[in-house]
PDB file of N, CA and C in Angstrom:
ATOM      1  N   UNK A   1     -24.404  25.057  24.661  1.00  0.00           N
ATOM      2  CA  UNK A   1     -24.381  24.492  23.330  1.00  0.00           C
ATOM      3  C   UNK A   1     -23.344  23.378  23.274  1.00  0.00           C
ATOM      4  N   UNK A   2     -24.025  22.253  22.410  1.00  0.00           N
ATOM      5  CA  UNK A   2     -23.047  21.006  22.586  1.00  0.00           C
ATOM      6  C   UNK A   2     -21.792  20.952  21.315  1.00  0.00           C
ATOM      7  N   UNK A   3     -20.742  21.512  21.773  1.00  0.00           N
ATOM      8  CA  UNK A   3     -19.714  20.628  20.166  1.00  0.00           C
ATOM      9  C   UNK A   3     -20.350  19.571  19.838  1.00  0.00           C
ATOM     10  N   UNK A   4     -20.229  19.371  18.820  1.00  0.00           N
ATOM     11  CA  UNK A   4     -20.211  17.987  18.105  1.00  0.00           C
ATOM     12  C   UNK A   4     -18.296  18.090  17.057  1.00  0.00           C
ATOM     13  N   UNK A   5     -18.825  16.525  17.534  1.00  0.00           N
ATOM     14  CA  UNK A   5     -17.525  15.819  17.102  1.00  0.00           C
ATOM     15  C   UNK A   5     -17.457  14.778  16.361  1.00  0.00           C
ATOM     16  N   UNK A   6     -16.032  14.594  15.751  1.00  0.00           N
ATOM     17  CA  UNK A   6     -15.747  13.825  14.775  1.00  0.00           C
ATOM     18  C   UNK A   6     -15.312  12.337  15.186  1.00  0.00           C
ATOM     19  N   UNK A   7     -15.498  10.718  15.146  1.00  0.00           N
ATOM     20  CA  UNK A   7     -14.627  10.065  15.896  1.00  0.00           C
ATOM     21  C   UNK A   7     -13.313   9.629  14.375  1.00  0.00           C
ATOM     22  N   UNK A   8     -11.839   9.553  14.716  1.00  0.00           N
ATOM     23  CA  UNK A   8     -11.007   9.247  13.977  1.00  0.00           C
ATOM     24  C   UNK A   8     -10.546   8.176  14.591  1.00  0.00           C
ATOM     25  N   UNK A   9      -9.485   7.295  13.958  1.00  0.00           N
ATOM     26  CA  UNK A   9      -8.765   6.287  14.553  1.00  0.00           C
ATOM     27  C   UNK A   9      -6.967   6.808  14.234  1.00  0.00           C
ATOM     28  N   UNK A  10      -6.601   6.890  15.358  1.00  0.00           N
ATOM     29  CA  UNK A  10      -5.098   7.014  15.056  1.00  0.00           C
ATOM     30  C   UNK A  10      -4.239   5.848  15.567  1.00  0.00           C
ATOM     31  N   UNK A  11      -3.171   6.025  15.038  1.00  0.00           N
ATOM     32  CA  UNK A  11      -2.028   5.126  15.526  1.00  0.00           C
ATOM     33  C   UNK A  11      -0.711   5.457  16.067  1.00  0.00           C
ATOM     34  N   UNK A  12      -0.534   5.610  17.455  1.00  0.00           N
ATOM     35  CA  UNK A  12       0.688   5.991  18.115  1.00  0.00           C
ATOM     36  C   UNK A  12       1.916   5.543  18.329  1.00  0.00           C
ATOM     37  N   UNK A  13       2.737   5.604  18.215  1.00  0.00           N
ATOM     38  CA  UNK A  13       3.706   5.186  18.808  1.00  0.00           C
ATOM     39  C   UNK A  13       3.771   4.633  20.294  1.00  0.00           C
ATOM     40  N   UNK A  14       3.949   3.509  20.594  1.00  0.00           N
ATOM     41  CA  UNK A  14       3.658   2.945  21.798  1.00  0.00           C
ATOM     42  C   UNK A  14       4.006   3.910  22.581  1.00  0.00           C
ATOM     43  N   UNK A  15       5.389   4.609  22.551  1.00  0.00           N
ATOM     44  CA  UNK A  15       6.006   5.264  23.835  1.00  0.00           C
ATOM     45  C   UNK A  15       5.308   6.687  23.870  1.00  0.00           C
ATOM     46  N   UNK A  16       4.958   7.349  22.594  1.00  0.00           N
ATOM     47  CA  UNK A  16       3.935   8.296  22.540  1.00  0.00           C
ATOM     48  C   UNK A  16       2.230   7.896  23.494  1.00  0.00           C
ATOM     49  N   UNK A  17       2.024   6.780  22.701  1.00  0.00           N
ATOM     50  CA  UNK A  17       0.745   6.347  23.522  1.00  0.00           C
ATOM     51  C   UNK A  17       0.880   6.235  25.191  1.00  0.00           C
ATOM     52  N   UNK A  18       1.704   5.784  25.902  1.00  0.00           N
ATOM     53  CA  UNK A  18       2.247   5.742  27.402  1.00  0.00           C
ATOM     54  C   UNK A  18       2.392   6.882  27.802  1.00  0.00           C
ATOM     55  N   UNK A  19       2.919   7.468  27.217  1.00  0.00           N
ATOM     56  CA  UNK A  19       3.154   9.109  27.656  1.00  0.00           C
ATOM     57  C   UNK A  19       1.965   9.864  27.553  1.00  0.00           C
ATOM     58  N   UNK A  20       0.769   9.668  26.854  1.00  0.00           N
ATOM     59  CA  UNK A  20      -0.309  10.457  26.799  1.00  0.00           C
ATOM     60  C   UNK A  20      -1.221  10.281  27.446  1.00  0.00           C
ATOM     61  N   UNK A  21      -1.234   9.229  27.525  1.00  0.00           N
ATOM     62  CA  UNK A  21      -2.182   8.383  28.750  1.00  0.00           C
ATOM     63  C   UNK A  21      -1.204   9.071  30.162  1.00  0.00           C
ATOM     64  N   UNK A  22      -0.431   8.887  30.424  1.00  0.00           N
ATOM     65  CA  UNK A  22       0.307   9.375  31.776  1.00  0.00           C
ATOM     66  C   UNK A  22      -0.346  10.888  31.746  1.00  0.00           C
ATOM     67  N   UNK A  23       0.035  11.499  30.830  1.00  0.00           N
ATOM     68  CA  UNK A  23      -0.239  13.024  31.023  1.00  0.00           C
ATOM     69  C   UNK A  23      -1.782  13.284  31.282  1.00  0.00           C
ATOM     70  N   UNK A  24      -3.023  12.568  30.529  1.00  0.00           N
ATOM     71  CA  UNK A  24      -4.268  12.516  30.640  1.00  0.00           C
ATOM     72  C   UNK A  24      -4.314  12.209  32.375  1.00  0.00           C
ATOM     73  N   UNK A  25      -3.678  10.969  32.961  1.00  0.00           N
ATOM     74  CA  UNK A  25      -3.845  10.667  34.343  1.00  0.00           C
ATOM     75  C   UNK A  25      -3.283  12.069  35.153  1.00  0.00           C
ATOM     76  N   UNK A  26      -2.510  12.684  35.033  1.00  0.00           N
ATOM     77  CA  UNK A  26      -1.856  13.613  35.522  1.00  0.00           C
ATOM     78  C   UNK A  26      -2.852  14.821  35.513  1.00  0.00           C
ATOM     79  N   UNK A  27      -3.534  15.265  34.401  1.00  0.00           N
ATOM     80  CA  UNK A  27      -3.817  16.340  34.476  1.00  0.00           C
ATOM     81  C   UNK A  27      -5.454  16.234  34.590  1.00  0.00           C
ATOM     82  N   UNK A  28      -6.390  15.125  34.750  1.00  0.00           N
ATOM     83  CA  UNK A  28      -7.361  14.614  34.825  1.00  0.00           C
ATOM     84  C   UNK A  28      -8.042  15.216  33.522  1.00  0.00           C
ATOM     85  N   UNK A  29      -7.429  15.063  32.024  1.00  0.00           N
ATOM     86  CA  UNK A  29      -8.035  15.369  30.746  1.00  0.00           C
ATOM     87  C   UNK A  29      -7.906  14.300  30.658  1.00  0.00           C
ATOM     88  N   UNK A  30      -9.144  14.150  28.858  1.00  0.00           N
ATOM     89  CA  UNK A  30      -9.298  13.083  28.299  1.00  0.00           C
ATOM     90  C   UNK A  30      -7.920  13.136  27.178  1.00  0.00           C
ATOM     91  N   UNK A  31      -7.778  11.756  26.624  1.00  0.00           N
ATOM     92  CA  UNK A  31      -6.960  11.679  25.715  1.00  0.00           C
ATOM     93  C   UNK A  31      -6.869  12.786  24.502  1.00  0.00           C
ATOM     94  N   UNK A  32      -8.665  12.481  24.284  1.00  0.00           N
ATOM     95  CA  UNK A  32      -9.312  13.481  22.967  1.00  0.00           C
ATOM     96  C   UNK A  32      -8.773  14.759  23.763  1.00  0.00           C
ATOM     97  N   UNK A  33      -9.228  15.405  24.225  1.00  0.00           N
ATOM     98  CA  UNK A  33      -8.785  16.468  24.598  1.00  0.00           C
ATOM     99  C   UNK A  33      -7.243  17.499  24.592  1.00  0.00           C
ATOM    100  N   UNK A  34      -6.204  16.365  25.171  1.00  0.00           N
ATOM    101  CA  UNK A  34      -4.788  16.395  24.770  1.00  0.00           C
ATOM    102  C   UNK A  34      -4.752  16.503  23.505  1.00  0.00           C
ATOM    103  N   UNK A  35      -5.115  15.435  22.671  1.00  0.00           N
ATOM    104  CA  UNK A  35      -4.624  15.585  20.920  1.00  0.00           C
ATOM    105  C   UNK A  35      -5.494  16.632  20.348  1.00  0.00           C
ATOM    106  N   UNK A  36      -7.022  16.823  20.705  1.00  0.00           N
ATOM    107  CA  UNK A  36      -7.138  18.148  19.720  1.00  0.00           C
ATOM    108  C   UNK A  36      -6.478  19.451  20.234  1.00  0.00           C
ATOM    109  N   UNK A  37      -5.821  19.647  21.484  1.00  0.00           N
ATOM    110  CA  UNK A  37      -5.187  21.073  22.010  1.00  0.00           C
ATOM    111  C   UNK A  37      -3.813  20.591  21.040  1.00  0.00           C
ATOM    112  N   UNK A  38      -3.529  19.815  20.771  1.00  0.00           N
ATOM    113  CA  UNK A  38      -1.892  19.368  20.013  1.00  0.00           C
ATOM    114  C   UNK A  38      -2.166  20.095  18.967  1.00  0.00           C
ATOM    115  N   UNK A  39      -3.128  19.107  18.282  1.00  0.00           N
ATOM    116  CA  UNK A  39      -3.604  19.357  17.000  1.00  0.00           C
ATOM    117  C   UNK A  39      -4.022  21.048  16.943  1.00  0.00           C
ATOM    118  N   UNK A  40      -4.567  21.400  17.382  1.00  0.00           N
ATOM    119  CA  UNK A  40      -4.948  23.120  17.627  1.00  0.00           C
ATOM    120  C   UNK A  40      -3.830  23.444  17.419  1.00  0.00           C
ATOM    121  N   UNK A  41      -2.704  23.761  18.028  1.00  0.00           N
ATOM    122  CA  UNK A  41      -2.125  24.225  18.382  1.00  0.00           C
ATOM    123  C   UNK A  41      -0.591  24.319  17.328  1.00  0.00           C
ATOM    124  N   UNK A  42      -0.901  23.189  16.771  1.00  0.00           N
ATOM    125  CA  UNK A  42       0.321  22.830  15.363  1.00  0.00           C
ATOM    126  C   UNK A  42      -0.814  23.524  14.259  1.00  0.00           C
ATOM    127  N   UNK A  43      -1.325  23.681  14.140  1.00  0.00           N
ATOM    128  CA  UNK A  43      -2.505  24.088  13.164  1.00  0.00           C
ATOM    129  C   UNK A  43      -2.357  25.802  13.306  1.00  0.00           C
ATOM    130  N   UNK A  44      -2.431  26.573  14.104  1.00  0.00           N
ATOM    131  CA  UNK A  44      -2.194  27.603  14.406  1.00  0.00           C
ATOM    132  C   UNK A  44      -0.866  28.099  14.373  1.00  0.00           C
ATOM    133  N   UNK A  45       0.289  27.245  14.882  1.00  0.00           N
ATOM    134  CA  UNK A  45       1.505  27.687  14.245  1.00  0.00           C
ATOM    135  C   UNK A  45       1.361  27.761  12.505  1.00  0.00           C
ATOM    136  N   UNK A  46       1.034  26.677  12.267  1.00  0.00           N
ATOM    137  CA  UNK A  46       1.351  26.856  10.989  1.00  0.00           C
ATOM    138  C   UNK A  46       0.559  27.962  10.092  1.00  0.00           C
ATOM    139  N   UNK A  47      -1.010  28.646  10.579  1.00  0.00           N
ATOM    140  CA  UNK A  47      -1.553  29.899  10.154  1.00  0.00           C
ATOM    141  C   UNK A  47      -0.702  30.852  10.851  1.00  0.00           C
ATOM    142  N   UNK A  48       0.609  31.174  11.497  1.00  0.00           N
ATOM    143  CA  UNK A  48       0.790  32.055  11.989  1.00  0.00           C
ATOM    144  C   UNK A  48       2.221  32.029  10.675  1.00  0.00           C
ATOM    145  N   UNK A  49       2.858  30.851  10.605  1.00  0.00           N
ATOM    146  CA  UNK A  49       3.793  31.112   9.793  1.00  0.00           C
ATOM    147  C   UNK A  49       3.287  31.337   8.324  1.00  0.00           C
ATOM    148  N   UNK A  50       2.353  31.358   7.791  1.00  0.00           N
ATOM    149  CA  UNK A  50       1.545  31.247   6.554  1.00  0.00           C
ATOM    150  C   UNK A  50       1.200  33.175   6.849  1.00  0.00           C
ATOM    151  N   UNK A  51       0.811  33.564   7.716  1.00  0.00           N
ATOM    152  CA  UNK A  51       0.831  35.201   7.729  1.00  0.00           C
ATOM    153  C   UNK A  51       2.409  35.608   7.745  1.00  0.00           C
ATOM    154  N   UNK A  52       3.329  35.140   8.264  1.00  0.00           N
ATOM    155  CA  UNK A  52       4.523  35.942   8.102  1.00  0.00           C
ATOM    156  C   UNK A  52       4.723  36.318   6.685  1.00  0.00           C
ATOM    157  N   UNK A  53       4.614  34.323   5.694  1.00  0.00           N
ATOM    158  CA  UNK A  53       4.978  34.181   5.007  1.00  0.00           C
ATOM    159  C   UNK A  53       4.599  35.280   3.456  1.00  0.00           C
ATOM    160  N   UNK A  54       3.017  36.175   3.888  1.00  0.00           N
ATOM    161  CA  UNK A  54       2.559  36.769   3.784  1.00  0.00           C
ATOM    162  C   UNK A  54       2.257  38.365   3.718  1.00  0.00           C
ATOM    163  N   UNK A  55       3.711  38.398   4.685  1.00  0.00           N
ATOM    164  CA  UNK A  55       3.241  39.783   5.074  1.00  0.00           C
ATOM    165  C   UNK A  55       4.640  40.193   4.283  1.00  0.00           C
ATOM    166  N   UNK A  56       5.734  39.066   4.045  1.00  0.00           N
ATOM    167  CA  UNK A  56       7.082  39.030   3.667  1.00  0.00           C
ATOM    168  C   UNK A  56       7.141  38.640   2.072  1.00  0.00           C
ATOM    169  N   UNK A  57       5.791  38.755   1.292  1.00  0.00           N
ATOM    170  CA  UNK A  57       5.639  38.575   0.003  1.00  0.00           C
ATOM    171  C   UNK A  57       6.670  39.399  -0.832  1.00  0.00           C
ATOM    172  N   UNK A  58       6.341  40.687  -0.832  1.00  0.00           N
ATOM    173  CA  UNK A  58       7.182  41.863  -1.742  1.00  0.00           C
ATOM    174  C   UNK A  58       8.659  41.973  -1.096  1.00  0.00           C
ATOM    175  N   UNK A  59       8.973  41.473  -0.272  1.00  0.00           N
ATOM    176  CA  UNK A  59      10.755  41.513  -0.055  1.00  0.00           C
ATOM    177  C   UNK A  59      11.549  40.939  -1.003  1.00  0.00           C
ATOM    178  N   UNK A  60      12.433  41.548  -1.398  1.00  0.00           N
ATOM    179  CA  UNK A  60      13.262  41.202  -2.596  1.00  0.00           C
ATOM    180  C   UNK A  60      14.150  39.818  -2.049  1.00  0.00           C
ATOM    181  N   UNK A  61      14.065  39.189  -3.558  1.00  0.00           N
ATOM    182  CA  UNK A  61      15.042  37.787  -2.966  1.00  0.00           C
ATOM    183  C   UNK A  61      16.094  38.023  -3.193  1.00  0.00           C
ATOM    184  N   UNK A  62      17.289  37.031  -3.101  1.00  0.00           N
ATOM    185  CA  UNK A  62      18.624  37.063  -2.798  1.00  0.00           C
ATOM    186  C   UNK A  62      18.621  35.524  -3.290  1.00  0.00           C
ATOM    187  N   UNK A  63      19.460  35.169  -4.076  1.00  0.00           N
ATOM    188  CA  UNK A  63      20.313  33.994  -4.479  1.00  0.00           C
ATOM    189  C   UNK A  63      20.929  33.408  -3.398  1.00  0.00           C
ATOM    190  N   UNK A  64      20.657  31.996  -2.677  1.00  0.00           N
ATOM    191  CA  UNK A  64      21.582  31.533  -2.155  1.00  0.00           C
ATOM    192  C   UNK A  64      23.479  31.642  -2.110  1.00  0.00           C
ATOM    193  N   UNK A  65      24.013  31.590  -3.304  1.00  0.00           N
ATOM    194  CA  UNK A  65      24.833  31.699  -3.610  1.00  0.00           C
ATOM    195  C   UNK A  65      25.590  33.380  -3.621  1.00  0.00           C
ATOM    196  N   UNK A  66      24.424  34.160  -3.512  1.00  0.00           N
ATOM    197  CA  UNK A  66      25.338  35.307  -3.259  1.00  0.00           C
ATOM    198  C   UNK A  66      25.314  35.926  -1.809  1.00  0.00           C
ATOM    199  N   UNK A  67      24.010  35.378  -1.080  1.00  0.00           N
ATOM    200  CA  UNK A  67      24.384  35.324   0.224  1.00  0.00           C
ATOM    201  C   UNK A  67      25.298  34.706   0.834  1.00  0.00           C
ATOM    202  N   UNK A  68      25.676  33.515   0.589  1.00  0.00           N
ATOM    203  CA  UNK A  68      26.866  32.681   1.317  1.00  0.00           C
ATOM    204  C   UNK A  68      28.204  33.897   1.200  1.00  0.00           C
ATOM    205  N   UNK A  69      28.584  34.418  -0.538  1.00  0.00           N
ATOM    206  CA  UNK A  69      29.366  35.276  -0.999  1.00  0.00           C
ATOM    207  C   UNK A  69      29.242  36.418  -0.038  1.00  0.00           C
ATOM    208  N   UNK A  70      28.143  37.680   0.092  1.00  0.00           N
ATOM    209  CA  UNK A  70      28.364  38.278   1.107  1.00  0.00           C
ATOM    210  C   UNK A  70      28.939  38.033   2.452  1.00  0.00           C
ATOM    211  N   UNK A  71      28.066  37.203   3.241  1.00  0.00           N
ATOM    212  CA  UNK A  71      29.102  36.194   4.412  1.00  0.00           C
ATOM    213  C   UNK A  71      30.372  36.596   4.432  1.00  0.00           C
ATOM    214  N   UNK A  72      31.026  35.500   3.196  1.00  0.00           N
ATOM    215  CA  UNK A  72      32.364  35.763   3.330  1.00  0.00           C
ATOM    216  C   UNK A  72      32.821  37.025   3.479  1.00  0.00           C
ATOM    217  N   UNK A  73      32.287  37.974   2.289  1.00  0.00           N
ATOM    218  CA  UNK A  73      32.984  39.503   2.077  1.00  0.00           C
ATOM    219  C   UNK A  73      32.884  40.202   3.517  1.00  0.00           C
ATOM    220  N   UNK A  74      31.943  39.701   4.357  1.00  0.00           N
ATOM    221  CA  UNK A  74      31.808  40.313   5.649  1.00  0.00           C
ATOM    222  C   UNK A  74      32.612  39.887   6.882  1.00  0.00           C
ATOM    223  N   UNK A  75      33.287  38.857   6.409  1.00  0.00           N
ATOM    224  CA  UNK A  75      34.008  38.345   7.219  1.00  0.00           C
ATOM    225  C   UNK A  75      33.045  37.187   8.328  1.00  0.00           C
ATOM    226  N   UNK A  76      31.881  37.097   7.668  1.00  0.00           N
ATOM    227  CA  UNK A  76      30.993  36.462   8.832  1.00  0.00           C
ATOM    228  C   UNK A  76      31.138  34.424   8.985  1.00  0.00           C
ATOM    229  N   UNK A  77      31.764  34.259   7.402  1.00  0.00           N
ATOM    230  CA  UNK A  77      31.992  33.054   7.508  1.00  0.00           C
ATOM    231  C   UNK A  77      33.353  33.033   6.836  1.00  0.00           C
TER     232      UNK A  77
END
């Protein structure tokens, strides 16, 4: 079965662009290939921090300001 795909136009940073192209020559991948495993892969961190963020709903908050205060009382800062 064939993916089908999207074509986009991006814009790199020259020294980004040199470097990706090097790594494509290096590892005999296509460019596309490198940026959607990037792209995958920042995309998935961020569903992984979106479940923490999730699972850490009902934990009670704490005031900046009285955490710093504990710190001190603990001797930690």
């Amino acid at each position: 079965m064939t993916t089908l795909t999207k074509r986009a136009t991006i814009y790199l940073e020259p020294s980004l662009h040199r470097a990706l192209r090097l790594k494509s020559i290096e590892t005999s991948r296509s460019l596309s290939d490198l940026l959607n495993d990037a792209v995958r892969n920042e995309l998935a961190e961020d569903a992984e921090d979106l479940g923490i963020f999730d699972a850490r709903k009902n934990e009670p908050t704490i005031k900046f300001e009285d955490f710093v205060k504990e710190l001190k009382r603990n001797g930690k800062i």
